[in-house]
PDB file of N, CA and C in Angstrom:
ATOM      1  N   UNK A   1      82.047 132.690   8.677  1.00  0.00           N
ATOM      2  CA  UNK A   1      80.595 132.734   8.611  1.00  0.00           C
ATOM      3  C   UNK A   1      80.118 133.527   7.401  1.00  0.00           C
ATOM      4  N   UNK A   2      80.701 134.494   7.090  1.00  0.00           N
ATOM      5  CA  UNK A   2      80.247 135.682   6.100  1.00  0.00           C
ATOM      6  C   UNK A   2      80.572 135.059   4.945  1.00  0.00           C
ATOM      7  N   UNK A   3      81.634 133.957   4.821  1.00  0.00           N
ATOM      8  CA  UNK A   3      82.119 133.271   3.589  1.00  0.00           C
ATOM      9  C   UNK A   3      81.038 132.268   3.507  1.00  0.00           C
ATOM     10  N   UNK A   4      80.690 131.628   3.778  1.00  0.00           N
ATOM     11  CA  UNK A   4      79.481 130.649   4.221  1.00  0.00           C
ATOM     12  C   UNK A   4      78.367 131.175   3.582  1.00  0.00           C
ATOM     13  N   UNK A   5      78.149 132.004   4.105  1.00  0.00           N
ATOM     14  CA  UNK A   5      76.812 132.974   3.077  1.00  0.00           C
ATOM     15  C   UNK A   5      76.671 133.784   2.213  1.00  0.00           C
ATOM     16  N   UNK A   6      77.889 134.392   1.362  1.00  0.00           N
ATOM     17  CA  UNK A   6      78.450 134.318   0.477  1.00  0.00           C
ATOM     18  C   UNK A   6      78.445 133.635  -0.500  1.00  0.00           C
ATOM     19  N   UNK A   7      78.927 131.941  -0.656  1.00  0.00           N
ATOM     20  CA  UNK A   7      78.910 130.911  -1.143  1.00  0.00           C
ATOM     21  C   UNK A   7      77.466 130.513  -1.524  1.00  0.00           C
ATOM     22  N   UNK A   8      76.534 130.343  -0.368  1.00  0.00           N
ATOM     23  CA  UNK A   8      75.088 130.104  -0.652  1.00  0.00           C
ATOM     24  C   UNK A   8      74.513 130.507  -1.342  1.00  0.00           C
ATOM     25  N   UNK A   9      75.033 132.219  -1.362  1.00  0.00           N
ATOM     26  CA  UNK A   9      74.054 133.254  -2.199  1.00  0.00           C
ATOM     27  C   UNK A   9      74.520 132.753  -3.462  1.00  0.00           C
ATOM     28  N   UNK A  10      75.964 132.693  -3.674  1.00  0.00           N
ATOM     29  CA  UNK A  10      76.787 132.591  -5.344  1.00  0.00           C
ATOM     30  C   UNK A  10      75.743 131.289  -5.819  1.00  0.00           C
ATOM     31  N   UNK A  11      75.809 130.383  -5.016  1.00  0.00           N
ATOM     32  CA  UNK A  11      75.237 128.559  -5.439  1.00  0.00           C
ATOM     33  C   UNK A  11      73.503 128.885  -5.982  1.00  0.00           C
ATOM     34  N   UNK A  12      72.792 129.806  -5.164  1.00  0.00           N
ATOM     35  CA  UNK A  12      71.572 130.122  -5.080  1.00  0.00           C
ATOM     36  C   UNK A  12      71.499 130.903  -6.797  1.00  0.00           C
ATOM     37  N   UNK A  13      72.471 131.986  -6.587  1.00  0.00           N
ATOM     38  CA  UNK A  13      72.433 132.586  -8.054  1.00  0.00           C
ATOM     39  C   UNK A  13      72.665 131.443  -9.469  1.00  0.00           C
ATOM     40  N   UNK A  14      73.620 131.027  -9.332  1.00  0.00           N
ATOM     41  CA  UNK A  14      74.154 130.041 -10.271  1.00  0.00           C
ATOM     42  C   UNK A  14      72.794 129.091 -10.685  1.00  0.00           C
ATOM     43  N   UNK A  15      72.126 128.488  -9.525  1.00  0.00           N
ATOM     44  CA  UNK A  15      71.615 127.691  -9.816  1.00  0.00           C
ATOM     45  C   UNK A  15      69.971 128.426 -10.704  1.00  0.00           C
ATOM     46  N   UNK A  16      69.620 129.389  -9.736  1.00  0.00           N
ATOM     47  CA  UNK A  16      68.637 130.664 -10.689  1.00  0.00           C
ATOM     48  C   UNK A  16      69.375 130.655 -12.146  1.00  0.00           C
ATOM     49  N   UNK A  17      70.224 131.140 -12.400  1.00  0.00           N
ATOM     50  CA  UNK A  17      70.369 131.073 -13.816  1.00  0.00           C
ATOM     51  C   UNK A  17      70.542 129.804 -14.841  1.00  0.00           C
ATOM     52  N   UNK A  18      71.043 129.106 -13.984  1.00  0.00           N
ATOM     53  CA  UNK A  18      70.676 128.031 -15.364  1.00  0.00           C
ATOM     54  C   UNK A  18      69.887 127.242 -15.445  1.00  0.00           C
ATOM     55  N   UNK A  19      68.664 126.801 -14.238  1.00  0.00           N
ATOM     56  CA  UNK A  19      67.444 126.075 -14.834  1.00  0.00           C
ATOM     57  C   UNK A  19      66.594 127.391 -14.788  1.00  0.00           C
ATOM     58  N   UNK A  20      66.478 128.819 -14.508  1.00  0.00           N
ATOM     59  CA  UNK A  20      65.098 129.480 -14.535  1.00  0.00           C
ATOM     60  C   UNK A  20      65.142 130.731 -15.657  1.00  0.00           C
ATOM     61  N   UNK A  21      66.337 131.093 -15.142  1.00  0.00           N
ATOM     62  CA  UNK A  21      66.019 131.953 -16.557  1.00  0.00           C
ATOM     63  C   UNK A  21      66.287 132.103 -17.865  1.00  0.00           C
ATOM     64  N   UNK A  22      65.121 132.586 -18.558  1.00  0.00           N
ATOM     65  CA  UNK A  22      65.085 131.952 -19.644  1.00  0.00           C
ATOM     66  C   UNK A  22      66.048 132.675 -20.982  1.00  0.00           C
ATOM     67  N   UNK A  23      66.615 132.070 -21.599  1.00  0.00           N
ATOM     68  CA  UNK A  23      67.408 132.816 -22.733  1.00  0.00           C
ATOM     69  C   UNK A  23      66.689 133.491 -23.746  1.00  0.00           C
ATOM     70  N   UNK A  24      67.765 134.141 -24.349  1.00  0.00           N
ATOM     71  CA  UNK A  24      66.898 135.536 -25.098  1.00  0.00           C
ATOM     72  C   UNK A  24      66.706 134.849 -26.531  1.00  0.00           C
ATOM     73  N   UNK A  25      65.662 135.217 -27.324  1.00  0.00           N
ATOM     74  CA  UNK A  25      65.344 134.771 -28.611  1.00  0.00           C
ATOM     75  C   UNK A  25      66.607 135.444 -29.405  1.00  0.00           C
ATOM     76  N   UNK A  26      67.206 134.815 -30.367  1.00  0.00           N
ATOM     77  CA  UNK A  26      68.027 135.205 -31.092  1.00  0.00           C
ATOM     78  C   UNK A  26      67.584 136.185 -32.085  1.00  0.00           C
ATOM     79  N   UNK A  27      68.053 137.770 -32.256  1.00  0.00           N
ATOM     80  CA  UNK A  27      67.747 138.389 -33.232  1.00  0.00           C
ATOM     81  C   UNK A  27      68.109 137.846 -34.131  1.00  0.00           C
ATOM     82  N   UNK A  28      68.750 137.348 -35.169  1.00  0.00           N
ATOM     83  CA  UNK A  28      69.034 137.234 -36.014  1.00  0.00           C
ATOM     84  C   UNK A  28      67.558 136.204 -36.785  1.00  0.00           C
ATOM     85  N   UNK A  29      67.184 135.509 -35.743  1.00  0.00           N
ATOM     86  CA  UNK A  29      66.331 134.611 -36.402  1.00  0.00           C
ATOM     87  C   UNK A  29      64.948 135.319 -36.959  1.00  0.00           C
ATOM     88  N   UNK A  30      64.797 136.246 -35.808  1.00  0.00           N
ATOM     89  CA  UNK A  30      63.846 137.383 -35.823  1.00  0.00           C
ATOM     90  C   UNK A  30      64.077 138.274 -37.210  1.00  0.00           C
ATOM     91  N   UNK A  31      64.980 138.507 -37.921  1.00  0.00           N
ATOM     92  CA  UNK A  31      64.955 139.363 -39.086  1.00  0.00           C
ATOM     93  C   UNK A  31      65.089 138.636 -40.240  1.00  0.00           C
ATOM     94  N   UNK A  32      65.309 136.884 -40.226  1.00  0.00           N
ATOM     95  CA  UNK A  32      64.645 136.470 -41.220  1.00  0.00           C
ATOM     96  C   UNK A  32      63.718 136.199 -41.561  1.00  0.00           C
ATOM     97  N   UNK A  33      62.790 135.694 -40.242  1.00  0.00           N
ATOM     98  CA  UNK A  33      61.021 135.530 -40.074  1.00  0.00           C
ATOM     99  C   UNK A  33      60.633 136.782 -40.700  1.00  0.00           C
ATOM    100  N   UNK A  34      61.309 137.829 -40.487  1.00  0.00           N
ATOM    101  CA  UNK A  34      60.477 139.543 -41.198  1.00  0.00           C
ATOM    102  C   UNK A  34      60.532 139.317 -42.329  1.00  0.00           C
ATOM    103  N   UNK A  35      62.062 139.042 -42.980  1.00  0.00           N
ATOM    104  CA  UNK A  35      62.121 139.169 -44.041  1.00  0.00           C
ATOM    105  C   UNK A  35      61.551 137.952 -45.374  1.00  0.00           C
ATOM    106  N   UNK A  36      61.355 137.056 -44.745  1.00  0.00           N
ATOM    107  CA  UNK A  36      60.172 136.232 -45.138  1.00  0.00           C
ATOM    108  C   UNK A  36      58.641 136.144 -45.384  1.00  0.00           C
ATOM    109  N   UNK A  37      58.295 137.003 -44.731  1.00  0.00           N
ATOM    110  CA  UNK A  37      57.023 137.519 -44.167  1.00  0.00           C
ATOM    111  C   UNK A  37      56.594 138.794 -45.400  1.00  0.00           C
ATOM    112  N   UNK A  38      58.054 139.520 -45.749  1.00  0.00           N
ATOM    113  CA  UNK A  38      57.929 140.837 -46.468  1.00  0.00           C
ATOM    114  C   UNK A  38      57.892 139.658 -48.000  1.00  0.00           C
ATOM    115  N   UNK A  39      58.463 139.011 -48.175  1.00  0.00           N
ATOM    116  CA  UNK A  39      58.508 138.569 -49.556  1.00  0.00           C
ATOM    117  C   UNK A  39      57.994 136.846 -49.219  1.00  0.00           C
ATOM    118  N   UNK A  40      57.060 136.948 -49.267  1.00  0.00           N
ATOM    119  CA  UNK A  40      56.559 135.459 -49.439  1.00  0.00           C
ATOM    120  C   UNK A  40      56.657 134.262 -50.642  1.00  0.00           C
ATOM    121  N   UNK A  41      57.057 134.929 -52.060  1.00  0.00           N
ATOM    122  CA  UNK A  41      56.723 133.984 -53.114  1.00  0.00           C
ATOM    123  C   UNK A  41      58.075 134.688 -53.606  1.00  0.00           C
ATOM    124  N   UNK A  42      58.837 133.485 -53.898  1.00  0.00           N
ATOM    125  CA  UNK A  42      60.021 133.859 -54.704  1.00  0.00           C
ATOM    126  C   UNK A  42      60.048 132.837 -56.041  1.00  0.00           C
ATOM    127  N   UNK A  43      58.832 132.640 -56.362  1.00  0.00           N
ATOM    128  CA  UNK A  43      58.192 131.192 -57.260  1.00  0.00           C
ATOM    129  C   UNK A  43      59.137 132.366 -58.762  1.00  0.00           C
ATOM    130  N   UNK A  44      59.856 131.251 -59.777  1.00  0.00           N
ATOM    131  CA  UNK A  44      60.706 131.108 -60.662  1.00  0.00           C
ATOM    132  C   UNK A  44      59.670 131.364 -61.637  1.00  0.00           C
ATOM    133  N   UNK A  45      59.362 132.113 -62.872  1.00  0.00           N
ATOM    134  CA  UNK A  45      58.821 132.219 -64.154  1.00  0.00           C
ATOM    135  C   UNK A  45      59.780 132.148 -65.298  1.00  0.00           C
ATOM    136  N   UNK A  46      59.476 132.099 -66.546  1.00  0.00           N
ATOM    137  CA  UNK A  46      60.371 131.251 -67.231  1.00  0.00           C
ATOM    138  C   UNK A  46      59.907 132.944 -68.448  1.00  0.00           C
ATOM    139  N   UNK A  47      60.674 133.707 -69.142  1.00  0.00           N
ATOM    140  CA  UNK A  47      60.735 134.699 -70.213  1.00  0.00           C
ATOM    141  C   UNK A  47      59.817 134.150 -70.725  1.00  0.00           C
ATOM    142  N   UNK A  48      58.813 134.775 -71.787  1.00  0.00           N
ATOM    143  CA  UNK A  48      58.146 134.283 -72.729  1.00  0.00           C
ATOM    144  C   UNK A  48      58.671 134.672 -74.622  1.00  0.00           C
ATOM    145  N   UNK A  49      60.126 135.336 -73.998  1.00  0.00           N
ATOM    146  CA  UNK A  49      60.786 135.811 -75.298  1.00  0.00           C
ATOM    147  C   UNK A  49      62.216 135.007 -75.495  1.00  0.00           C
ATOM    148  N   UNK A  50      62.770 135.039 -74.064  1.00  0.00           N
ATOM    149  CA  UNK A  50      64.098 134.293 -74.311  1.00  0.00           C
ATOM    150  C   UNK A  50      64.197 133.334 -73.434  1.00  0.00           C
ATOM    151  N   UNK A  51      63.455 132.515 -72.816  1.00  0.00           N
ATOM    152  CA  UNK A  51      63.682 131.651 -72.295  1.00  0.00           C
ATOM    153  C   UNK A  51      64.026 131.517 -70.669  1.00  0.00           C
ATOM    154  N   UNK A  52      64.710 132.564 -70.160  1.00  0.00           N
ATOM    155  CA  UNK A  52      65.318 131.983 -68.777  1.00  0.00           C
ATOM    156  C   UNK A  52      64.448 132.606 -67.959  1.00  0.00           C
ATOM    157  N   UNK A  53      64.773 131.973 -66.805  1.00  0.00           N
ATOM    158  CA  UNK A  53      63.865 131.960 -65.672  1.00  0.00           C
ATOM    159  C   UNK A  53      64.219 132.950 -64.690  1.00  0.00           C
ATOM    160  N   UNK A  54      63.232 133.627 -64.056  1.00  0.00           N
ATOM    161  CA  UNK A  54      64.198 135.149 -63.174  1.00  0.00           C
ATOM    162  C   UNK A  54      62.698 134.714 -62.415  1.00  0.00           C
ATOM    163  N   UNK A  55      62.496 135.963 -61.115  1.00  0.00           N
ATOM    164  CA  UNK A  55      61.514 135.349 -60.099  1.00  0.00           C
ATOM    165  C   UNK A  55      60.381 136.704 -60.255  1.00  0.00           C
ATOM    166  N   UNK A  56      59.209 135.912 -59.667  1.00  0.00           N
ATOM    167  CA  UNK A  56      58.184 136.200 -60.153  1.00  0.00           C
ATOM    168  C   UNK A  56      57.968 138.186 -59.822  1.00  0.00           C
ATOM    169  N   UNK A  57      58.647 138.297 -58.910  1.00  0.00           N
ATOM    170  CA  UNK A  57      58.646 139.894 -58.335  1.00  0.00           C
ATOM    171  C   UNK A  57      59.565 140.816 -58.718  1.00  0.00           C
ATOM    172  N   UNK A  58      60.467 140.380 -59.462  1.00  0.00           N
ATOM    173  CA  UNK A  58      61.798 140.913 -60.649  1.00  0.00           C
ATOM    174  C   UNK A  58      61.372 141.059 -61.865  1.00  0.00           C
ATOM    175  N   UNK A  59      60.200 140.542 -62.210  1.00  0.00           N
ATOM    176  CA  UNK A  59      59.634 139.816 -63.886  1.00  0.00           C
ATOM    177  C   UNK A  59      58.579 140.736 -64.278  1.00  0.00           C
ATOM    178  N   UNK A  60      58.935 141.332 -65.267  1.00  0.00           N
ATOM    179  CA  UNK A  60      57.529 142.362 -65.897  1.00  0.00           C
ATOM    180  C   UNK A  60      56.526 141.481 -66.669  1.00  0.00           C
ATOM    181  N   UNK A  61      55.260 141.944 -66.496  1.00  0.00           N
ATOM    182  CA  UNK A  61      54.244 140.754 -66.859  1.00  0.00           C
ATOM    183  C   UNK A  61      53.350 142.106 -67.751  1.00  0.00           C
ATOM    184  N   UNK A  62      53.381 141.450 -69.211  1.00  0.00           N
ATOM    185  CA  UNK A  62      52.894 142.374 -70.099  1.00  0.00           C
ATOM    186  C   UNK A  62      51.382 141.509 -70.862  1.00  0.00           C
ATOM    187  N   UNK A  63      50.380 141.597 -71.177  1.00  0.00           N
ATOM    188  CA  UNK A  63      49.010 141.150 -71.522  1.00  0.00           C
ATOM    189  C   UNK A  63      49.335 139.303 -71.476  1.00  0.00           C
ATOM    190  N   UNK A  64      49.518 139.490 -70.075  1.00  0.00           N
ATOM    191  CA  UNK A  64      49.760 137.788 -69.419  1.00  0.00           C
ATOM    192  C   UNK A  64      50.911 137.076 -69.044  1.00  0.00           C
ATOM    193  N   UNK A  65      52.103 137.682 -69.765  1.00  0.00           N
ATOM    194  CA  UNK A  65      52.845 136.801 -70.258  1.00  0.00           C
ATOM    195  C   UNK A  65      54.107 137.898 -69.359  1.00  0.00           C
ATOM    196  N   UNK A  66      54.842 136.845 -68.912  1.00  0.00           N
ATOM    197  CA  UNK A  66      56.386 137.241 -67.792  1.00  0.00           C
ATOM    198  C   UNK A  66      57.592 137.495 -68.939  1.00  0.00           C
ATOM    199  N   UNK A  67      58.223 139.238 -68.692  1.00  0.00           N
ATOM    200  CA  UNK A  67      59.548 138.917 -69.328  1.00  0.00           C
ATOM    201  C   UNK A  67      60.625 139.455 -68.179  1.00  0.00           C
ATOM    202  N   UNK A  68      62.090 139.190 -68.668  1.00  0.00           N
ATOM    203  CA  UNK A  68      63.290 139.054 -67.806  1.00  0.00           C
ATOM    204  C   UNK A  68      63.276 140.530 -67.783  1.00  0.00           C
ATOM    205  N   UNK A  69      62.985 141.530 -69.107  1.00  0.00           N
ATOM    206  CA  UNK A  69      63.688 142.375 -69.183  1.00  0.00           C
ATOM    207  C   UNK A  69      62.798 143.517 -70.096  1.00  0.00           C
ATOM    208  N   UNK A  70      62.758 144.760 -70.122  1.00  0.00           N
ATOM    209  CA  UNK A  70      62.334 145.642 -71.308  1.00  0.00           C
ATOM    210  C   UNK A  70      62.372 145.270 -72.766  1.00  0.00           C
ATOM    211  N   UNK A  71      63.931 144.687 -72.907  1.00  0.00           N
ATOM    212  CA  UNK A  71      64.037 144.207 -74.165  1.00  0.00           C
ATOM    213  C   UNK A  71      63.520 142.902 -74.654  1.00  0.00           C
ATOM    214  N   UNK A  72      62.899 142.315 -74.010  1.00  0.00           N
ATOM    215  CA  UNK A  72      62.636 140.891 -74.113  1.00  0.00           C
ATOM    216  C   UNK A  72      61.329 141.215 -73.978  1.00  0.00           C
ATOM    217  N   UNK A  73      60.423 142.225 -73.264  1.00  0.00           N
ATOM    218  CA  UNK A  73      59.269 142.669 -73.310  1.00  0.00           C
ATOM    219  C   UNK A  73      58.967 143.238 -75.023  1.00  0.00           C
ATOM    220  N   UNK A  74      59.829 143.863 -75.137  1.00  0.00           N
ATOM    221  CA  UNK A  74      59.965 144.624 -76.953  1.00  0.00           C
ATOM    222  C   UNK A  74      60.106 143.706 -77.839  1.00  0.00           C
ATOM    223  N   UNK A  75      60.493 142.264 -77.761  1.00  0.00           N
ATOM    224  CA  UNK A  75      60.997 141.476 -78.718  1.00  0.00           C
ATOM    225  C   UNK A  75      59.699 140.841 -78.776  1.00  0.00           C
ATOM    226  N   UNK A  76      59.243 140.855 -77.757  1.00  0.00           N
ATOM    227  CA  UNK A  76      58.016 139.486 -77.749  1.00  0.00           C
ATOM    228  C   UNK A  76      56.636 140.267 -77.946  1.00  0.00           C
TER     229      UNK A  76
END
C-alpha cells in the first residue's frame, strides 16, 4: 500500500515537472543582451590618413574626420 502511494506521489512529481515548471532563462544569453545594450554601434569608419577601417568607438575623430591612430591623426 505505502508503495502504491509512493509511486503516485513520484508520477504526480514527474509529471509537475515536465509540463509545469518552467525552465530557467539561460544566463549566458542574459550577458550578451547587456553587453549589446552597453555598446550599440560597432558601425566600421574608414582613416582619413591611411585608409583602413577600425570601429567607430576605437576611432579618434579630429575637426570631422575619423583616424585609426595618434599618428595618423598627426599625418593628416
Amino acid at each position: 500500500m505505502l508503495l502504491k502511494i509512493l509511486l503516485i506521489v513520484a508520477l504526480i512529481a514527474a509529471v509537475y515537472f515536465i509540463f509545469f515548471k518552467k525552465k530557467p532563462i539561460r544566463q549566458n544569453h542574459d550577458k550578451e543582451t547587456n553587453k549589446k545594450s552597453q555598446h550599440p554601434s560597432s558601425d566600421m569608419v574608414e582613416c582619413a590618413s591611411c585608409g583602413i577601417y577600425t570601429e567607430a568607438d576605437d576611432a579618434i575623430i579630429s575637426n570631422g574626420k575619423y583616424y585609426c591612430s595618434k599618428e595618423c591623426q598627426q599625418r593628416g
